[in-house]
Structures are given as structure tokens and as C-alpha cells.
PDB file of N, CA and C in Angstrom:
ATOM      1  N   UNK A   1      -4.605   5.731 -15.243  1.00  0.00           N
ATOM      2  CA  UNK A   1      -3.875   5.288 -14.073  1.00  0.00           C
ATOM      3  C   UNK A   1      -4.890   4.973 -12.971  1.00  0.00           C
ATOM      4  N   UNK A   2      -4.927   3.610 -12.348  1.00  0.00           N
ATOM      5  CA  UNK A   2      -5.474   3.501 -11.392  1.00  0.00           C
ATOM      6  C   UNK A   2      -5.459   4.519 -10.530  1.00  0.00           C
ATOM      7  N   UNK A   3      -6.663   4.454  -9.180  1.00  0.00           N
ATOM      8  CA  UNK A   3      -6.743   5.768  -7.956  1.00  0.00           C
ATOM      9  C   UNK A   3      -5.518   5.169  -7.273  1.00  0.00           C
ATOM     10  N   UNK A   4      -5.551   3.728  -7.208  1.00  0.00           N
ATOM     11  CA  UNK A   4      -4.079   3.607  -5.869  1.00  0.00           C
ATOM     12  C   UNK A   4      -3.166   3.599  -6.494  1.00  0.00           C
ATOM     13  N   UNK A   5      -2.614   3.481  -7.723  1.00  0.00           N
ATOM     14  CA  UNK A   5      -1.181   3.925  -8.346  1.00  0.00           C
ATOM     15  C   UNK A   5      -1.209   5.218  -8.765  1.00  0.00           C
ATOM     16  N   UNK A   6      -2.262   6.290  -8.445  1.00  0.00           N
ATOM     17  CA  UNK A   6      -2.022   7.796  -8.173  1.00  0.00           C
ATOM     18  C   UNK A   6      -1.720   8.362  -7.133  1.00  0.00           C
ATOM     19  N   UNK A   7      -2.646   7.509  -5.625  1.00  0.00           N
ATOM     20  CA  UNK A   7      -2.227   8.099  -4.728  1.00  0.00           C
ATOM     21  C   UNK A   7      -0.564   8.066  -4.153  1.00  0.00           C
ATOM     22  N   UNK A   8      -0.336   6.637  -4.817  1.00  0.00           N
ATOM     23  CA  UNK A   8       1.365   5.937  -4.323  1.00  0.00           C
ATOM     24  C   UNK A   8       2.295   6.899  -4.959  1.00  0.00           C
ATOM     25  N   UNK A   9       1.560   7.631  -5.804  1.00  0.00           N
ATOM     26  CA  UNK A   9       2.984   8.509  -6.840  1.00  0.00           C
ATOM     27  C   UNK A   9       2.744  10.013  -6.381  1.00  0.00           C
ATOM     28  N   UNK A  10       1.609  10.542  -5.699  1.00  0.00           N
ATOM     29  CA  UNK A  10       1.155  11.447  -4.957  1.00  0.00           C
ATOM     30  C   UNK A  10       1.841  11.466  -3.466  1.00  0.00           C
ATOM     31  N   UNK A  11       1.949  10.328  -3.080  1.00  0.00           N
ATOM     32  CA  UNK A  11       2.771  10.179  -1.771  1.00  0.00           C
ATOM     33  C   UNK A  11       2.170  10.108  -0.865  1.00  0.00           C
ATOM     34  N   UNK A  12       0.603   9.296  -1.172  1.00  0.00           N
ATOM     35  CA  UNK A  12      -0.610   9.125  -0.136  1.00  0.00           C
ATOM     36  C   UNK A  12      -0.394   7.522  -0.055  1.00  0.00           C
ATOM     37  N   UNK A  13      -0.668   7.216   1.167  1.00  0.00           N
ATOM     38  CA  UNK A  13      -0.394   5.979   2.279  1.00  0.00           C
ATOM     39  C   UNK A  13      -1.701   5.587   1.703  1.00  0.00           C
ATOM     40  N   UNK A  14      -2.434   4.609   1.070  1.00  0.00           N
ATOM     41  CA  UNK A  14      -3.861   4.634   1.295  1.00  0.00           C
ATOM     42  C   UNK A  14      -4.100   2.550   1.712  1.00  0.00           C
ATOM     43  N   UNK A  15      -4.921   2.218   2.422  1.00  0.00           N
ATOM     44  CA  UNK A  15      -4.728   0.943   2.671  1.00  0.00           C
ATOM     45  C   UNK A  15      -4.886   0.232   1.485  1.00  0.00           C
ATOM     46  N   UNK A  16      -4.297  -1.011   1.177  1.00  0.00           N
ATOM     47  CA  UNK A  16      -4.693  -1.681   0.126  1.00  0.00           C
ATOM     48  C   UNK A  16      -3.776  -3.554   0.465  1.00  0.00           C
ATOM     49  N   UNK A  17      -4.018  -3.998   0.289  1.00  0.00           N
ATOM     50  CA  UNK A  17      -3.918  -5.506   0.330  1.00  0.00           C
ATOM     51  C   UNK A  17      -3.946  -6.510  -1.278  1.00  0.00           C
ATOM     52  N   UNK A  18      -4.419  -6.351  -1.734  1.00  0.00           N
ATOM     53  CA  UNK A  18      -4.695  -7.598  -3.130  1.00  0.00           C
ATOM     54  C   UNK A  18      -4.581  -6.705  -4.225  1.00  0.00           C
ATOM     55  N   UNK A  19      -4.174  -4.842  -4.458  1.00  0.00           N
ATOM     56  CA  UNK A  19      -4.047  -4.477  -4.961  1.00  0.00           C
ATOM     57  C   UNK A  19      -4.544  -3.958  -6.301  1.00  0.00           C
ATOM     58  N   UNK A  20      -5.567  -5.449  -6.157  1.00  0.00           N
ATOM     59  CA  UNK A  20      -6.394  -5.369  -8.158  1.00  0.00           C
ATOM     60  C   UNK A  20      -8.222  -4.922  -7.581  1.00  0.00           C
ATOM     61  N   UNK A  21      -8.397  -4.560  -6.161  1.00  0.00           N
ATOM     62  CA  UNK A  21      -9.849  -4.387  -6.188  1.00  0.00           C
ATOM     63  C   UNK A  21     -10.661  -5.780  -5.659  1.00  0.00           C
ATOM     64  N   UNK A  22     -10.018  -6.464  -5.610  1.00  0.00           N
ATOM     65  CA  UNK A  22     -10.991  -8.261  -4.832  1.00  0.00           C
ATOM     66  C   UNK A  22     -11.318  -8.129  -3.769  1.00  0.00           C
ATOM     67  N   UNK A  23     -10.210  -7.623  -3.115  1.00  0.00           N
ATOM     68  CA  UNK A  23     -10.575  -7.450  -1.362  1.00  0.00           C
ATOM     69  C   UNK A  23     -10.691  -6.914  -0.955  1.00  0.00           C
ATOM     70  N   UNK A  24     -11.288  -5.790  -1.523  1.00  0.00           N
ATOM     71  CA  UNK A  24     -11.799  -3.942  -1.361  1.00  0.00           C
ATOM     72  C   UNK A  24     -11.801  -3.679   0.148  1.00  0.00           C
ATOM     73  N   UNK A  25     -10.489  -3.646   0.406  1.00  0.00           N
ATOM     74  CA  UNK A  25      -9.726  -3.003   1.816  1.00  0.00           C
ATOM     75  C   UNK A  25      -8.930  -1.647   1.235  1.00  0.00           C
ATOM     76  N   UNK A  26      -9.376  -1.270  -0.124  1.00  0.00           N
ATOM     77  CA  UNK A  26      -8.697   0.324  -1.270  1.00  0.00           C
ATOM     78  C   UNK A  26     -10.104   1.157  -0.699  1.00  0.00           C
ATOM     79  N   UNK A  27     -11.240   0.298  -0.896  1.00  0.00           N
ATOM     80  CA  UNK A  27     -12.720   1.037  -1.311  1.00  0.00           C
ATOM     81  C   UNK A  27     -12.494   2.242  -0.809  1.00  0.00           C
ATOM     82  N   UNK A  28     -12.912   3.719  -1.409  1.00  0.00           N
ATOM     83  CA  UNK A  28     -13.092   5.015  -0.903  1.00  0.00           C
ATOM     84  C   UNK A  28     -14.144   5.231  -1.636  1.00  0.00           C
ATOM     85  N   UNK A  29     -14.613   6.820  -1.187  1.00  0.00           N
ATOM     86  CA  UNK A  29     -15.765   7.334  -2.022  1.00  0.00           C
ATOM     87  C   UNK A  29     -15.139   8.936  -2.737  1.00  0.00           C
ATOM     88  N   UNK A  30     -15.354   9.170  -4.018  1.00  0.00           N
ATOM     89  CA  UNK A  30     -15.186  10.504  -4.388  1.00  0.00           C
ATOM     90  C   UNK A  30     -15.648  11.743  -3.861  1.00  0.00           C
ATOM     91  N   UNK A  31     -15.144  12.424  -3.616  1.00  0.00           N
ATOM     92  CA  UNK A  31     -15.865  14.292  -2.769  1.00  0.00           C
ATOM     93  C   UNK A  31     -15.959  14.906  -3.967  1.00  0.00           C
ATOM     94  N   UNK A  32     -15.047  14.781  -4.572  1.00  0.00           N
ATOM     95  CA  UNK A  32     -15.264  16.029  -6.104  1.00  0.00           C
ATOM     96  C   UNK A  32     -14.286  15.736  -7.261  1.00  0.00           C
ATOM     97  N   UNK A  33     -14.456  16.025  -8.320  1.00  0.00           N
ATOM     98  CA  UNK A  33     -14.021  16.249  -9.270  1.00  0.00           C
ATOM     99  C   UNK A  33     -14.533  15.006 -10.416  1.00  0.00           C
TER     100      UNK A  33
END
């Protein structure tokens, strides 16, 4: 499962626009795991 179709089912707001990664307005960085 994608990170932004985890956070959307998690119930996290996270920005996103073009949805597939092109217009990396998703980009985050990992802390852990």
C-alpha cells in the first residue's frame, strides 16, 4: 500500500496534488521504522 493511501485510511490529512509522486507536493522523510 502506498504511504498516502495509508495515511488516508489512518485518517492523516497529508498534502498531495497528482497523487502518483510527479509533483512531489506528498514528499516526506521517514523517522523510524
Amino acid at each position: 500500500m502506498p504511504l498516502l493511501q495509508a495515511a488516508a485510511t489512518a485518517g492523516l490529512d497529508m498534502p498531495s496534488s497528482c497523487r502518483n509522486g510527479t509533483c512531489r507536493t506528498c514528499i516526506c522523510r521517514l523517522e523510524s521504522g
